[in-house]
PDB file of N, CA and C in Angstrom:
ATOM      1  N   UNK A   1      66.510  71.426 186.471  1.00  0.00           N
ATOM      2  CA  UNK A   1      66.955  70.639 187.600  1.00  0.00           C
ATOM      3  C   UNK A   1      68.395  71.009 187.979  1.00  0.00           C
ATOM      4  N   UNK A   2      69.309  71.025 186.862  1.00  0.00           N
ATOM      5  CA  UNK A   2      70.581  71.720 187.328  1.00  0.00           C
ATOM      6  C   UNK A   2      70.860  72.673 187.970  1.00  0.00           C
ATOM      7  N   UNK A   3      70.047  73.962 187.939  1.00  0.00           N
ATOM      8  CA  UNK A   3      69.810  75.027 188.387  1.00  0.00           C
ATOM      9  C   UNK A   3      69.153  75.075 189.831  1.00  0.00           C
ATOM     10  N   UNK A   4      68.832  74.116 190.513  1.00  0.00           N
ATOM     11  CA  UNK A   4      68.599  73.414 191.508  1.00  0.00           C
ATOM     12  C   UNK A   4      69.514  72.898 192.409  1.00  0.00           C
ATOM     13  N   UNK A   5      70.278  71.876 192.162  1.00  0.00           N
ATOM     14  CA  UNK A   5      71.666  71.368 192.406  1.00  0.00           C
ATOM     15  C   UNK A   5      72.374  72.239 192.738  1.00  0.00           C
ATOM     16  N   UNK A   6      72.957  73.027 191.706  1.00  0.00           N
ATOM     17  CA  UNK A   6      73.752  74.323 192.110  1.00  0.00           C
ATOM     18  C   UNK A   6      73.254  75.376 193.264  1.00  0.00           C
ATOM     19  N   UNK A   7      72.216  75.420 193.053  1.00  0.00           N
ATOM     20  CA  UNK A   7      71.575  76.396 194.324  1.00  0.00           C
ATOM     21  C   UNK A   7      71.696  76.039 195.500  1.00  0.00           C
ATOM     22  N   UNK A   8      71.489  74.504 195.556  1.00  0.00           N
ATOM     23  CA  UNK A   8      71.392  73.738 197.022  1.00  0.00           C
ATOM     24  C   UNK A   8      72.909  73.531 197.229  1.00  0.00           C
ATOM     25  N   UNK A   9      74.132  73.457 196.498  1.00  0.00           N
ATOM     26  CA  UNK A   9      75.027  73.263 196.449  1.00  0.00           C
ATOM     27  C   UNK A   9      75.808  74.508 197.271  1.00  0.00           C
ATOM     28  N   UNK A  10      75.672  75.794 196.719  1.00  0.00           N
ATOM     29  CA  UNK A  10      75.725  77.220 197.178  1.00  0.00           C
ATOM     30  C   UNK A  10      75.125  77.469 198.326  1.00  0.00           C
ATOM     31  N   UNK A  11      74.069  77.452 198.833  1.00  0.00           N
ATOM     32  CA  UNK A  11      73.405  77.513 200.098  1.00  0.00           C
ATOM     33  C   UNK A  11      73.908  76.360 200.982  1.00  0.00           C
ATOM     34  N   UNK A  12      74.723  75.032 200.894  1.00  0.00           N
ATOM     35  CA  UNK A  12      75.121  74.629 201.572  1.00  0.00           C
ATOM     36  C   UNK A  12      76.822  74.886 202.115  1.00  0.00           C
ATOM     37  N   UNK A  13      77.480  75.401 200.859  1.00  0.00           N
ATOM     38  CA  UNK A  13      78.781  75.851 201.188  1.00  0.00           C
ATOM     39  C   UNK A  13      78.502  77.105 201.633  1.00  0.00           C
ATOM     40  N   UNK A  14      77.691  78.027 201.670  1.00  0.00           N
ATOM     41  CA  UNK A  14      77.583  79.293 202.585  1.00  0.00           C
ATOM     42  C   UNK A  14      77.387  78.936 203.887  1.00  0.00           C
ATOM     43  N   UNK A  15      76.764  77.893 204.409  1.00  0.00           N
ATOM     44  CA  UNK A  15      76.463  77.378 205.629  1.00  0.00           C
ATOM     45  C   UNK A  15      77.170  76.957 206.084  1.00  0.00           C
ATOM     46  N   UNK A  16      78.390  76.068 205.726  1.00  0.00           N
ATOM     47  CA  UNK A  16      79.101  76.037 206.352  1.00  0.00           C
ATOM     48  C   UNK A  16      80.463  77.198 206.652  1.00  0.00           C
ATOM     49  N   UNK A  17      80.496  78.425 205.751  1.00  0.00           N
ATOM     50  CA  UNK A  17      81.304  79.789 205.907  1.00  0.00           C
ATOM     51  C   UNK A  17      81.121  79.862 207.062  1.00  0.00           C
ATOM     52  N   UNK A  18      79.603  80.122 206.864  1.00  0.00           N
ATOM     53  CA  UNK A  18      78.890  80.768 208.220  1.00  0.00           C
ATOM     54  C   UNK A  18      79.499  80.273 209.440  1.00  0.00           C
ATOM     55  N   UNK A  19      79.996  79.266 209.712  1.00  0.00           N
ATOM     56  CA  UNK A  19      79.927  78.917 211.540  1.00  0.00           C
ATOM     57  C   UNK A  19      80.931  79.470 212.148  1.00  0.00           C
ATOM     58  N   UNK A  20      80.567  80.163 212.401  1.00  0.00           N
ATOM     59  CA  UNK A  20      81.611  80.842 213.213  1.00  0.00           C
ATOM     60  C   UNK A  20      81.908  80.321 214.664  1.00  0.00           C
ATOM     61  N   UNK A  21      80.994  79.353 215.450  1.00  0.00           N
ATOM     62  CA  UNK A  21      81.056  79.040 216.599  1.00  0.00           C
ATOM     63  C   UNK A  21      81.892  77.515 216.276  1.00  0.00           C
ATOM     64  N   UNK A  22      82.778  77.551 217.049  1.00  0.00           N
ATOM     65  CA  UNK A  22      83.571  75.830 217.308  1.00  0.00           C
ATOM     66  C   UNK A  22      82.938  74.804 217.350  1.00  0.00           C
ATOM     67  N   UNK A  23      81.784  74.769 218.247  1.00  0.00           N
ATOM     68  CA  UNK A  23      81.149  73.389 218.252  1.00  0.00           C
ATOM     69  C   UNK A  23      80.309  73.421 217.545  1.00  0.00           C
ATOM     70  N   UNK A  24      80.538  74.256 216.306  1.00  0.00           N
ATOM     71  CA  UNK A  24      79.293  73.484 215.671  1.00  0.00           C
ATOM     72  C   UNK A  24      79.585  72.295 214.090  1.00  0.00           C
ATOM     73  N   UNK A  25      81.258  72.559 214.910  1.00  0.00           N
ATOM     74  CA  UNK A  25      82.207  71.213 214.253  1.00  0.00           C
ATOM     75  C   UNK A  25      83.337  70.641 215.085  1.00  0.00           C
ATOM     76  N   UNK A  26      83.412  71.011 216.180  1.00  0.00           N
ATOM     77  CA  UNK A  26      84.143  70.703 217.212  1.00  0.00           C
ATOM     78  C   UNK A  26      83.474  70.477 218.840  1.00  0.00           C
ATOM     79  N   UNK A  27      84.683  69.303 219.487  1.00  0.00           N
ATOM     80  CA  UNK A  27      83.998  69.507 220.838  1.00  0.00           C
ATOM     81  C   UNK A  27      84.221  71.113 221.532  1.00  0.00           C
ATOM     82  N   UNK A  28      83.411  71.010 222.069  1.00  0.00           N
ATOM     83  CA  UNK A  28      83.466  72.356 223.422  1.00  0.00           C
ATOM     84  C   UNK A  28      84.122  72.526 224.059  1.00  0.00           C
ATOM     85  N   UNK A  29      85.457  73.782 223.807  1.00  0.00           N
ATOM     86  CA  UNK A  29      86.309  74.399 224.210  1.00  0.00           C
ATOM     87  C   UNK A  29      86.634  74.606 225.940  1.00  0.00           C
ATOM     88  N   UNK A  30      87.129  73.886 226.266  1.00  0.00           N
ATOM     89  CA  UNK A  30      87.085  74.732 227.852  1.00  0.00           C
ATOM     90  C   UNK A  30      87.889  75.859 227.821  1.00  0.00           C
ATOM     91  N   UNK A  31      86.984  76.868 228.081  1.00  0.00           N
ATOM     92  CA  UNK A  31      87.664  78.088 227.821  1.00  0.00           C
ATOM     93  C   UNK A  31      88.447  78.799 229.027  1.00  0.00           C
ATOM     94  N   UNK A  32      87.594  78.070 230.321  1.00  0.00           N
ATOM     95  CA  UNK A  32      88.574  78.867 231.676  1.00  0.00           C
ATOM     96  C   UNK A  32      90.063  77.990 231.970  1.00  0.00           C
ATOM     97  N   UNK A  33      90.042  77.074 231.253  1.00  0.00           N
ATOM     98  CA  UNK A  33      91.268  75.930 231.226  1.00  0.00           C
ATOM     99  C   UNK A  33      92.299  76.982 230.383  1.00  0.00           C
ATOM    100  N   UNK A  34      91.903  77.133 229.263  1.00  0.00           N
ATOM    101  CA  UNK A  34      92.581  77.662 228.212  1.00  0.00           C
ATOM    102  C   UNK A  34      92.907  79.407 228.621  1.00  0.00           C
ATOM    103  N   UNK A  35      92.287  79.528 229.531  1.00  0.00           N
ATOM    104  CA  UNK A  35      92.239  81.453 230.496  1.00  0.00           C
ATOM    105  C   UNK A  35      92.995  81.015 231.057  1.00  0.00           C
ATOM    106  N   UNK A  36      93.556  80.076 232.136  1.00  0.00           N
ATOM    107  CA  UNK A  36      94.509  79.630 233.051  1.00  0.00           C
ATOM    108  C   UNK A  36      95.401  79.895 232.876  1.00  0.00           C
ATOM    109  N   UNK A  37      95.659  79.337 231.196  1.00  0.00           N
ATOM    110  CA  UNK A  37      97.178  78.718 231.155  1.00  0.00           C
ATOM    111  C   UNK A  37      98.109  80.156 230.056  1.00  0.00           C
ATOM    112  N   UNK A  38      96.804  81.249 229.857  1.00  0.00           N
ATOM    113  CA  UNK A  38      97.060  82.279 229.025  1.00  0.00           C
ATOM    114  C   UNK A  38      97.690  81.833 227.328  1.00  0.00           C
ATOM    115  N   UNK A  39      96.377  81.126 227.007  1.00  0.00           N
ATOM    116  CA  UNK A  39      96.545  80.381 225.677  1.00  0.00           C
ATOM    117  C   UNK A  39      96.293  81.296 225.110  1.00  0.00           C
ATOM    118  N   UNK A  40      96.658  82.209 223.489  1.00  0.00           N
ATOM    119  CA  UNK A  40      96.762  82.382 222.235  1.00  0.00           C
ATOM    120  C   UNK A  40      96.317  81.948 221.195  1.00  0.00           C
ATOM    121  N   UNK A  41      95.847  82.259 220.197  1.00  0.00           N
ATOM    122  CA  UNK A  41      95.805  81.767 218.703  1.00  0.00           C
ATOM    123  C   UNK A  41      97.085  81.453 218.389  1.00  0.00           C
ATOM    124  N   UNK A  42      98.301  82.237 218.863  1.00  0.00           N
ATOM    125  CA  UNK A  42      99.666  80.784 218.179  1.00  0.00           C
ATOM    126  C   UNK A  42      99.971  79.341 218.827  1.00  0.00           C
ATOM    127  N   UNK A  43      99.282  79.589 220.339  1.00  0.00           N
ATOM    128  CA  UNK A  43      99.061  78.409 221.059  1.00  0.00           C
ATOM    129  C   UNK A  43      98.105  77.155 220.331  1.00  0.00           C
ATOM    130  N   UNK A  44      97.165  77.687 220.377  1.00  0.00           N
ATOM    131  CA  UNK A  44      96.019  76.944 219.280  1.00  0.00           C
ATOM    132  C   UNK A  44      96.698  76.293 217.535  1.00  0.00           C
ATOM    133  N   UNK A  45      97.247  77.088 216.935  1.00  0.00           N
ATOM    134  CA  UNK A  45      97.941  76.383 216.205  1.00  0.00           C
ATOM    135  C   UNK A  45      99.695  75.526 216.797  1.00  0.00           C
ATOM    136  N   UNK A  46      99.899  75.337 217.325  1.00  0.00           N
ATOM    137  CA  UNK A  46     101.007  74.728 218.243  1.00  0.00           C
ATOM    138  C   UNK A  46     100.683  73.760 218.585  1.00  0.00           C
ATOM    139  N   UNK A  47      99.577  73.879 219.577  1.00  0.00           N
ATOM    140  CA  UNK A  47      98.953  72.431 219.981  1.00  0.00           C
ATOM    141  C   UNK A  47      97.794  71.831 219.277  1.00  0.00           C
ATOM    142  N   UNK A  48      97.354  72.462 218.614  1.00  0.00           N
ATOM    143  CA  UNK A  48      95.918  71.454 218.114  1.00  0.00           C
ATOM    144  C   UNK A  48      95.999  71.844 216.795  1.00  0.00           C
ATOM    145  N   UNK A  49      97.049  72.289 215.990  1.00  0.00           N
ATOM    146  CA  UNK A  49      97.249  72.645 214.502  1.00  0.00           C
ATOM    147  C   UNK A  49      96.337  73.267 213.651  1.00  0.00           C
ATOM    148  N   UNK A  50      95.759  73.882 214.580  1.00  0.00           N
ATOM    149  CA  UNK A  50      94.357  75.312 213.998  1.00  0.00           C
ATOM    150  C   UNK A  50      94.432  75.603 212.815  1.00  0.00           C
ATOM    151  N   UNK A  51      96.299  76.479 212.363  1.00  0.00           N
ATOM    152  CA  UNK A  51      96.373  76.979 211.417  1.00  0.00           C
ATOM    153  C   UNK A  51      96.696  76.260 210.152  1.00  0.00           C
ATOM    154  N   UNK A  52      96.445  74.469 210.357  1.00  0.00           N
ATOM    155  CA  UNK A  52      96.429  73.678 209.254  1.00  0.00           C
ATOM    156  C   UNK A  52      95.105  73.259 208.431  1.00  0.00           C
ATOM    157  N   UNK A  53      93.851  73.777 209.515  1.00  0.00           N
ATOM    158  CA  UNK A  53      92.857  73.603 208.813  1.00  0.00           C
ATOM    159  C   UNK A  53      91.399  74.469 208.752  1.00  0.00           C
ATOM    160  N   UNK A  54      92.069  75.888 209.183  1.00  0.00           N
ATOM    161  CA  UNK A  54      91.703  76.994 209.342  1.00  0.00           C
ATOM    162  C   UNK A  54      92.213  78.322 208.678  1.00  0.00           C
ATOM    163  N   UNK A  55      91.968  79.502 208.367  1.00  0.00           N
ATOM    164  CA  UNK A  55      92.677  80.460 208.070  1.00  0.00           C
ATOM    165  C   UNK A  55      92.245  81.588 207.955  1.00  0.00           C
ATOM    166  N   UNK A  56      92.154  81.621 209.433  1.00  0.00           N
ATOM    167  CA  UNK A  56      91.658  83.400 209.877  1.00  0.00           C
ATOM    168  C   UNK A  56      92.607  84.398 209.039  1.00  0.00           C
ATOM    169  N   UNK A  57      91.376  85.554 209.115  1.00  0.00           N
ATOM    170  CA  UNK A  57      91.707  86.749 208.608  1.00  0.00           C
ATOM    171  C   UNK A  57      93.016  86.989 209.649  1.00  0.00           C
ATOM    172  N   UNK A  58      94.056  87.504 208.966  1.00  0.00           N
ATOM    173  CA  UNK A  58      95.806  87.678 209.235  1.00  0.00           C
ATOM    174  C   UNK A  58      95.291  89.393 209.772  1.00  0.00           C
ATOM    175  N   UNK A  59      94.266  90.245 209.650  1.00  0.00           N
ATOM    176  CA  UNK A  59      94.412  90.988 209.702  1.00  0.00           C
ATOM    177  C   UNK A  59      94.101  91.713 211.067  1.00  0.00           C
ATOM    178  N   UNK A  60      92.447  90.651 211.457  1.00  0.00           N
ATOM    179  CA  UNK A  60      92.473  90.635 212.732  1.00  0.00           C
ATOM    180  C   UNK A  60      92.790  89.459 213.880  1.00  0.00           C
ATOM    181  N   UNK A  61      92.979  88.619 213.204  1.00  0.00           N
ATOM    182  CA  UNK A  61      93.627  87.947 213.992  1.00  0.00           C
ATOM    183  C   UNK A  61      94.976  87.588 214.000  1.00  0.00           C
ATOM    184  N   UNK A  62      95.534  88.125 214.979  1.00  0.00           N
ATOM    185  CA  UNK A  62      97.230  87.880 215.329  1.00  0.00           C
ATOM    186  C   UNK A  62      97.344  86.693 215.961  1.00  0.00           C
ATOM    187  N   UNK A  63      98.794  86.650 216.049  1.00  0.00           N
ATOM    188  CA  UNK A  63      99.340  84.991 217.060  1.00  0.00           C
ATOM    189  C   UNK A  63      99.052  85.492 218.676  1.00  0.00           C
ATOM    190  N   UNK A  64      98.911  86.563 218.981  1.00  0.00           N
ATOM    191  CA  UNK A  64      98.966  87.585 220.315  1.00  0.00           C
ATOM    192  C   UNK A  64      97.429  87.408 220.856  1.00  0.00           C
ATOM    193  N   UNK A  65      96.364  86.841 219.909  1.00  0.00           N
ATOM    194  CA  UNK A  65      94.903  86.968 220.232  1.00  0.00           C
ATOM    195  C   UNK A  65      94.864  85.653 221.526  1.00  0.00           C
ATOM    196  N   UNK A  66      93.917  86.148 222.359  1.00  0.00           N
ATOM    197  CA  UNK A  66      94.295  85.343 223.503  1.00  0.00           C
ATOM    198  C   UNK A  66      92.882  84.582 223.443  1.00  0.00           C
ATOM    199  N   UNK A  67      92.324  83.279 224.048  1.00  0.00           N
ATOM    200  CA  UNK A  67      91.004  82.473 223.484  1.00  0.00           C
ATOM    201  C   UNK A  67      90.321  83.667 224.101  1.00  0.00           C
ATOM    202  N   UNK A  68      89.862  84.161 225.216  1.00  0.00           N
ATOM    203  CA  UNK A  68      89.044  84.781 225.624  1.00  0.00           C
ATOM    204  C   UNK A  68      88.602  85.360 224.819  1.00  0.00           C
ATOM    205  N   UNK A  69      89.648  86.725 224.177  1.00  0.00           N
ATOM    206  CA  UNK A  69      89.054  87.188 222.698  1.00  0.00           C
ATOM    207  C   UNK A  69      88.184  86.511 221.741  1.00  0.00           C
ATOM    208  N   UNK A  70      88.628  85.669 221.153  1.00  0.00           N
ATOM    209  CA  UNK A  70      88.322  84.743 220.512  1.00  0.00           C
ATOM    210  C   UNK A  70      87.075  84.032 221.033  1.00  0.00           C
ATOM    211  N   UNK A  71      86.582  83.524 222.101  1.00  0.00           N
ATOM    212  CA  UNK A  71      85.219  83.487 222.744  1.00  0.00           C
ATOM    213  C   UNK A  71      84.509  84.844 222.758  1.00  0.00           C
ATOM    214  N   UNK A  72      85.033  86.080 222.874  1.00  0.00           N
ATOM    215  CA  UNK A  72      83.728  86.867 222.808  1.00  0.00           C
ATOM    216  C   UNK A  72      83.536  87.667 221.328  1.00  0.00           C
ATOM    217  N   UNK A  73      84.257  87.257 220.781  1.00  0.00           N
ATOM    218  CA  UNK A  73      84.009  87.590 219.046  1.00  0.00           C
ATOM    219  C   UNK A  73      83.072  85.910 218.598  1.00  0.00           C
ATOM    220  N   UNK A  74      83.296  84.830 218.948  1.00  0.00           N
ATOM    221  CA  UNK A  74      82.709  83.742 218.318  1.00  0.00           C
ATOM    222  C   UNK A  74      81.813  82.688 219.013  1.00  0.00           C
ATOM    223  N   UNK A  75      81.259  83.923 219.452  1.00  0.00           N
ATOM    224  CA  UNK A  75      80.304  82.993 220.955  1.00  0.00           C
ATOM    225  C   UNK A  75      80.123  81.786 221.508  1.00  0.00           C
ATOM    226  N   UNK A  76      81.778  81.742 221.950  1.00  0.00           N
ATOM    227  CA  UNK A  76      82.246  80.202 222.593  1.00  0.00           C
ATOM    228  C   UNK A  76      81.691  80.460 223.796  1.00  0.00           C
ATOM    229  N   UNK A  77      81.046  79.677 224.703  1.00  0.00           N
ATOM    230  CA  UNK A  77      80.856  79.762 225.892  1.00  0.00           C
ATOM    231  C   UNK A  77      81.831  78.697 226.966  1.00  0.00           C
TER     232      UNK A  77
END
């Protein structure tokens, strides 16, 4: 039975790795709002403190990444 637990335990913390899309823990991004105003990933942590409960790869993601990017790498619509 332990060996069970743990499995379901593992397959549920992989599931949540997995989401790569925003709403599928957040509301829905307006993304042409956020194109307007030429928002950033350092914007995103500035105003909505992203980088306090998030922590993208440093390698491809810079403070310079603009949402658009970021919508067509994480299929925000």
């Amino acid at each position: 039975m332990k060996k069970y637990v743990v499995l379901l335990s593992s397959m549920l913390f992989a599931a949540s790795v997995a989401a790569v899309d925003c709403v599928d823990c957040h509301e829905k991004v307006d993304i042409e709002m956020h194109k307007d105003s030429g928002a950033t990933l350092a914007t995103c942590n500035d105003c909505h403190g992203f980088g306090d409960q998030h922590t993208p790869d440093p390698e491809i993601h810079s403070p310079e990444l603009t949402l658009p990017e970021c919508a067509d790498c994480h299929g925000m619509e």
